[in-house]
PDB file of N, CA and C in Angstrom:
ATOM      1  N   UNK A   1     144.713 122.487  41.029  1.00  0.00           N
ATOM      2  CA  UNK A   1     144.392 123.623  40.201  1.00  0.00           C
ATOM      3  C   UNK A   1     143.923 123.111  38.844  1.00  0.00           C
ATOM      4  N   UNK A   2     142.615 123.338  38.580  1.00  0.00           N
ATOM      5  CA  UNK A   2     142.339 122.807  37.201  1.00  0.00           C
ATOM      6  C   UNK A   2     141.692 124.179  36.367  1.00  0.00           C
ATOM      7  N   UNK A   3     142.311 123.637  34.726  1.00  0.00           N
ATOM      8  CA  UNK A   3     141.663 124.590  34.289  1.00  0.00           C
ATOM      9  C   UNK A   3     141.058 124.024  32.770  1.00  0.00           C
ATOM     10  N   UNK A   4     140.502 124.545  32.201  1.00  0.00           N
ATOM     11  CA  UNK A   4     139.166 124.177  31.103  1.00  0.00           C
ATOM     12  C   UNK A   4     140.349 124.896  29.856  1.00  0.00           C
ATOM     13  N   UNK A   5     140.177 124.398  28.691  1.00  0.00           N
ATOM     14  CA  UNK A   5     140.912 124.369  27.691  1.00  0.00           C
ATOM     15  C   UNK A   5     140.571 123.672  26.708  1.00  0.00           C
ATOM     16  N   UNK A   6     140.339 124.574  25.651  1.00  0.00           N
ATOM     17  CA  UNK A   6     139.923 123.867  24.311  1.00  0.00           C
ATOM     18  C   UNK A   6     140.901 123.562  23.247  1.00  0.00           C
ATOM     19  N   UNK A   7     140.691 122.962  22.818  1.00  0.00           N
ATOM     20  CA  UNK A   7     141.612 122.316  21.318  1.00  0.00           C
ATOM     21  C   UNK A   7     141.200 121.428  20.167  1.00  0.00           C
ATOM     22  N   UNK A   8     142.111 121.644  19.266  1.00  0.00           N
ATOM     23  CA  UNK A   8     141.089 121.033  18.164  1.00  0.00           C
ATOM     24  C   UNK A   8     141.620 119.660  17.614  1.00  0.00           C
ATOM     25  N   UNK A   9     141.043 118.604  17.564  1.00  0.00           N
ATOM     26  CA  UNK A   9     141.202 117.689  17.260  1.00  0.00           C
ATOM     27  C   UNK A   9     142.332 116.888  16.466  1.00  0.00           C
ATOM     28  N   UNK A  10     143.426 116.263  16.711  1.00  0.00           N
ATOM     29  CA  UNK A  10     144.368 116.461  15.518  1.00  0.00           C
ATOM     30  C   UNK A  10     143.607 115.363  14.455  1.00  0.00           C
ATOM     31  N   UNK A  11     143.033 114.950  14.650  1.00  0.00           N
ATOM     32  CA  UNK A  11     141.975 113.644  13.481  1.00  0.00           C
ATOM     33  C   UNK A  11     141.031 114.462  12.670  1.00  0.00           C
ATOM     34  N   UNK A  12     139.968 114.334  13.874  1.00  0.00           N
ATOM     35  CA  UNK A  12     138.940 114.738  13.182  1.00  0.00           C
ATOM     36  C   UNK A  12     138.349 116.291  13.062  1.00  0.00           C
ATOM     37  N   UNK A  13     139.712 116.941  13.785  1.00  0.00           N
ATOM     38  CA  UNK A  13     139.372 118.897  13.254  1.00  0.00           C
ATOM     39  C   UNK A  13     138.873 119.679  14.007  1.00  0.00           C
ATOM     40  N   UNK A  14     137.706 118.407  14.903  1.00  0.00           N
ATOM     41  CA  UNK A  14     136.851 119.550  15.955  1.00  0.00           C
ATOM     42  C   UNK A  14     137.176 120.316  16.923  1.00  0.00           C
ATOM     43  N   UNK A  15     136.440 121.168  17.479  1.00  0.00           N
ATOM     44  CA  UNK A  15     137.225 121.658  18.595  1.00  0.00           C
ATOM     45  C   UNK A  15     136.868 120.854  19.502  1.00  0.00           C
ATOM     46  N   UNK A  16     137.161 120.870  20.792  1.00  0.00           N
ATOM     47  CA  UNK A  16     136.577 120.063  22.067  1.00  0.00           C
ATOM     48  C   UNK A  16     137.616 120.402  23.326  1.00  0.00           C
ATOM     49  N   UNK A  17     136.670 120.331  24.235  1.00  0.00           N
ATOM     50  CA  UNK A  17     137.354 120.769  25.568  1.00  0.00           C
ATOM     51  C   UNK A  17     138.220 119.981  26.510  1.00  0.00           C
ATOM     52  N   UNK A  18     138.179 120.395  27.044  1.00  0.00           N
ATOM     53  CA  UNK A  18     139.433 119.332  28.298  1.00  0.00           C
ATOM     54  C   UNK A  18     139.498 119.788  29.636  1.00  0.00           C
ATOM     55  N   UNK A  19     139.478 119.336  30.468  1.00  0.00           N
ATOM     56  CA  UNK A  19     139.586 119.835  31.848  1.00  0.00           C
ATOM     57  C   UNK A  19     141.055 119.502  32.335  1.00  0.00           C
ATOM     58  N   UNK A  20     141.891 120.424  32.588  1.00  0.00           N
ATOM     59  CA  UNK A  20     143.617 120.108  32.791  1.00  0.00           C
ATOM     60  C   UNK A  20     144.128 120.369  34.602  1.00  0.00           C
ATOM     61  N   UNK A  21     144.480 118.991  34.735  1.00  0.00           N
ATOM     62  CA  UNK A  21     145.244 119.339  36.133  1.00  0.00           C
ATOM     63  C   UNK A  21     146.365 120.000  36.413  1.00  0.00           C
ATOM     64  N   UNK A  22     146.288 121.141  36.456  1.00  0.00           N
ATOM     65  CA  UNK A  22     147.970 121.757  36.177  1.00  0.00           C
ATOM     66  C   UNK A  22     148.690 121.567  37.491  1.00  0.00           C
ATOM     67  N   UNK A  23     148.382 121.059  38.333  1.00  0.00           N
ATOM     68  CA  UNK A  23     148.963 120.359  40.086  1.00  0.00           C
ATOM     69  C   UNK A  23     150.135 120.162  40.231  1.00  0.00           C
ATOM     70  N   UNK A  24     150.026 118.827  38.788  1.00  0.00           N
ATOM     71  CA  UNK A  24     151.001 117.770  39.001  1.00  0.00           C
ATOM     72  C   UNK A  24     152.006 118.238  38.436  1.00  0.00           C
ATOM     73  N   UNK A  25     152.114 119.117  37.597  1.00  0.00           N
ATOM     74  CA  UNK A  25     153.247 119.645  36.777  1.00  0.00           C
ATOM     75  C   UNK A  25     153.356 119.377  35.400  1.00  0.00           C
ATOM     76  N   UNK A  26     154.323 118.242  35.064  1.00  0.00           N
ATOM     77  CA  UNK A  26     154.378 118.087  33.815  1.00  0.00           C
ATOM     78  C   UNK A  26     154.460 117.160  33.394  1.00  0.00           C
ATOM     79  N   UNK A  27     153.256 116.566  31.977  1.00  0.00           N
ATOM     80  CA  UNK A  27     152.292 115.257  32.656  1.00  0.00           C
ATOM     81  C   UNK A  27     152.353 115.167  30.896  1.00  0.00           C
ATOM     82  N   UNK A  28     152.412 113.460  30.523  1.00  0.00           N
ATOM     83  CA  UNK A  28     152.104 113.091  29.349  1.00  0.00           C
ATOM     84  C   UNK A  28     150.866 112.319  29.428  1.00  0.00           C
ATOM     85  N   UNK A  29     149.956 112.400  28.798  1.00  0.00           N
ATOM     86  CA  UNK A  29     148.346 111.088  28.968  1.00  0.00           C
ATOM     87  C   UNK A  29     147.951 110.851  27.671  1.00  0.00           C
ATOM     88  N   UNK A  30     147.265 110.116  27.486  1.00  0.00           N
ATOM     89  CA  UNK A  30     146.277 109.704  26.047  1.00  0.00           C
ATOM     90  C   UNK A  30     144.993 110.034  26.737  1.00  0.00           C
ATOM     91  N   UNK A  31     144.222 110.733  25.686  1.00  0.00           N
ATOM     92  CA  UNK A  31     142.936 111.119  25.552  1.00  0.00           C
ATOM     93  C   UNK A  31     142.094 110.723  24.400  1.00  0.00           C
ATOM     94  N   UNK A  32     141.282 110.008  24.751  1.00  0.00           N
ATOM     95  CA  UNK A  32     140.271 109.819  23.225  1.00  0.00           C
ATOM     96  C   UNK A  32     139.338 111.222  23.432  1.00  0.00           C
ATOM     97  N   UNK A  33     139.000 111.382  21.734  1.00  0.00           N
ATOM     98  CA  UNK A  33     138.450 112.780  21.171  1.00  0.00           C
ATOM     99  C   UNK A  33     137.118 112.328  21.559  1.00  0.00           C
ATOM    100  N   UNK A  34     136.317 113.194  22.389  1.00  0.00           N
ATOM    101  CA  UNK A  34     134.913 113.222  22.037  1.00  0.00           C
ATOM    102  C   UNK A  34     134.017 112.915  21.002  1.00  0.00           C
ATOM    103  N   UNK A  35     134.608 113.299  20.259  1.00  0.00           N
ATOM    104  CA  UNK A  35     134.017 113.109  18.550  1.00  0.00           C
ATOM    105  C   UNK A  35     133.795 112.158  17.665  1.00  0.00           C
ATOM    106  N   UNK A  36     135.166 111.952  17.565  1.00  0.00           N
ATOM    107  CA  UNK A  36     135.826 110.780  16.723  1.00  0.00           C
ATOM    108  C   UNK A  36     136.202 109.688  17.709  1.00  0.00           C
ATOM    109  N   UNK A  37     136.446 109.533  18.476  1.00  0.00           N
ATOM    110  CA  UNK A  37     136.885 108.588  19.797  1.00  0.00           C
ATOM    111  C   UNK A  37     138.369 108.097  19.536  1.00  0.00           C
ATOM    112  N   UNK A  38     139.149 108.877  18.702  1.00  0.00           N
ATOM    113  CA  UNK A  38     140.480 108.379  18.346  1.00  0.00           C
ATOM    114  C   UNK A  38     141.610 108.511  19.566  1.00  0.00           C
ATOM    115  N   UNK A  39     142.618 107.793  20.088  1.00  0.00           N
ATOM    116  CA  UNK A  39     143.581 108.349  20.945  1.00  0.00           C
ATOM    117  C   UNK A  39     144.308 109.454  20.702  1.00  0.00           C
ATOM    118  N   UNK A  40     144.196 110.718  21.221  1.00  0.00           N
ATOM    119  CA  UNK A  40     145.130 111.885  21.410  1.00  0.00           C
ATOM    120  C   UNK A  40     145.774 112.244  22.548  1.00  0.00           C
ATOM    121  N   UNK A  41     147.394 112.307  22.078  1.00  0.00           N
ATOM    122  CA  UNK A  41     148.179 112.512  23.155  1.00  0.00           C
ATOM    123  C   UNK A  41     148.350 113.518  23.856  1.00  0.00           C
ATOM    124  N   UNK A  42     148.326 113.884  24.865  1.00  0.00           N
ATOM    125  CA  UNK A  42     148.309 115.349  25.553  1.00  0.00           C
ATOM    126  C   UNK A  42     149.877 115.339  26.451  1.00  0.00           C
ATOM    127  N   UNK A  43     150.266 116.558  25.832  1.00  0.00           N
ATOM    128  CA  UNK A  43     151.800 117.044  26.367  1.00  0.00           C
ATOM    129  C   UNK A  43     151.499 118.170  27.243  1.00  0.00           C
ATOM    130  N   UNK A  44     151.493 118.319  28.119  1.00  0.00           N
ATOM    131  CA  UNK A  44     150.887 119.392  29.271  1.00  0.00           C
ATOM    132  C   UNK A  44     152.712 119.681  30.184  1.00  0.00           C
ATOM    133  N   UNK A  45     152.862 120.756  29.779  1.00  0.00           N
ATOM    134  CA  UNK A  45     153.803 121.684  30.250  1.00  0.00           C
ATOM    135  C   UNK A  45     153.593 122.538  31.217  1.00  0.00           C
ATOM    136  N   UNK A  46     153.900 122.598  32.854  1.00  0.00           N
ATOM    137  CA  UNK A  46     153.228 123.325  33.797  1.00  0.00           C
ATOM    138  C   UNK A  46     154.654 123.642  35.040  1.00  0.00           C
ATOM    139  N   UNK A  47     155.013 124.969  34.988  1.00  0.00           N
ATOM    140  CA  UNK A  47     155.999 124.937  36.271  1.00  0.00           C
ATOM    141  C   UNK A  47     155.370 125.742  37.745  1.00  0.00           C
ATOM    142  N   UNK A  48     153.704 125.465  37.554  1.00  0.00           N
ATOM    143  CA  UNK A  48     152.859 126.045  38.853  1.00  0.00           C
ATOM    144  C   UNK A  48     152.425 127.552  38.660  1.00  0.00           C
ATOM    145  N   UNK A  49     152.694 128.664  37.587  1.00  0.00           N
ATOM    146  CA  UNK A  49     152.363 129.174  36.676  1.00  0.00           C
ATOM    147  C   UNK A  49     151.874 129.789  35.569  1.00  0.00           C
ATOM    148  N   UNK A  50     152.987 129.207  34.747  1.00  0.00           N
ATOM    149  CA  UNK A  50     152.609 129.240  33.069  1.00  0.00           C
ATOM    150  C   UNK A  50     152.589 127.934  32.663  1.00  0.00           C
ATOM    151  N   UNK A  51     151.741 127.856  31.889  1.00  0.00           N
ATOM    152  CA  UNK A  51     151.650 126.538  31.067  1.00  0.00           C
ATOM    153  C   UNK A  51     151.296 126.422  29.641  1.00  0.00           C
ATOM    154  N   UNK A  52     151.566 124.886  29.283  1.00  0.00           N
ATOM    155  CA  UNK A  52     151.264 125.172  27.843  1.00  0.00           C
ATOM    156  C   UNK A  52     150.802 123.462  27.973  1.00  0.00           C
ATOM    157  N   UNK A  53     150.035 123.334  26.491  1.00  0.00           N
ATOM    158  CA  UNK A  53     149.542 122.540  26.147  1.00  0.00           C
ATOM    159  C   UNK A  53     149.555 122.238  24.688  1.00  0.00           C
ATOM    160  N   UNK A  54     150.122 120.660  24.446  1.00  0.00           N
ATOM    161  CA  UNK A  54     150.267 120.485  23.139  1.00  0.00           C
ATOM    162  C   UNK A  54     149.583 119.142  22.654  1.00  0.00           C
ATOM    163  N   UNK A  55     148.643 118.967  21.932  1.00  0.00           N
ATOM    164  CA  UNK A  55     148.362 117.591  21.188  1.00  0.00           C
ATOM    165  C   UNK A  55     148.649 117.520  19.810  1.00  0.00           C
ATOM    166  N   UNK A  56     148.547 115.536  20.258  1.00  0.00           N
ATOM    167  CA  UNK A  56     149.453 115.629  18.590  1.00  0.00           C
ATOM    168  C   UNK A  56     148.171 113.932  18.174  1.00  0.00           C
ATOM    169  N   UNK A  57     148.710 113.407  17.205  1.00  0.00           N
ATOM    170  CA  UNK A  57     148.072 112.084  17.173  1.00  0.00           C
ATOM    171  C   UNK A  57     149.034 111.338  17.695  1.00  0.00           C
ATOM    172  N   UNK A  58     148.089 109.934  18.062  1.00  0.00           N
ATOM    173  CA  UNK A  58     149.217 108.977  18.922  1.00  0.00           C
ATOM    174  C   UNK A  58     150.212 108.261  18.008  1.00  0.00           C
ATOM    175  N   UNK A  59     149.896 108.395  16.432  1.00  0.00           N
ATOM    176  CA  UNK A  59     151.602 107.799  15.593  1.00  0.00           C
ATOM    177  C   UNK A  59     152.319 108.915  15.339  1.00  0.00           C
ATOM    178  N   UNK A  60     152.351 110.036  15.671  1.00  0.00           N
ATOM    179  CA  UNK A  60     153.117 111.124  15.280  1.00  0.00           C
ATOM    180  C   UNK A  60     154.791 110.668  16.040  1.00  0.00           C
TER     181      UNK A  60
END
C-alpha cells in the first residue's frame, strides 16, 4: 500500500514529496531532501490504517 505525501524540509524549508510504504508498518529510514540533498529522518507510524508521519534532521 503506498501513498504520496508531502513535507517540508527540516533544512532547507522546501516542500517535497515522498512516496510511503505503509505495508510494512512501522518503519524508521534516512532520506536525502531533493533540494538540498541533506539526510532526513523519516519516522513513519502505520497500524494498516491510520498513519502518521514525522521528519526531523538527522542530529536532532
Amino acid at each position: 500500500m503506498l501513498e504520496s505525501q508531502e513535507y517540508q524540509c527540516p533544512y532547507c524549508g522546501e516542500s517535497v514529496e515522498s512516496l510511503l510504504d505503509l505495508s510494512a508498518g512501522d518503519q524508521q529510514y534516512i532520506e536525502d531532501c531533493a533540494v538540498c540533498c541533506r539526510p532526513i529522518v523519516f519516522d513513519l507510524r502505520s497500524d494498516g490504517i491510520d498513519w502518521s508521519l514525522d521528519v526531523r534532521r538527522e542530529d536532532e
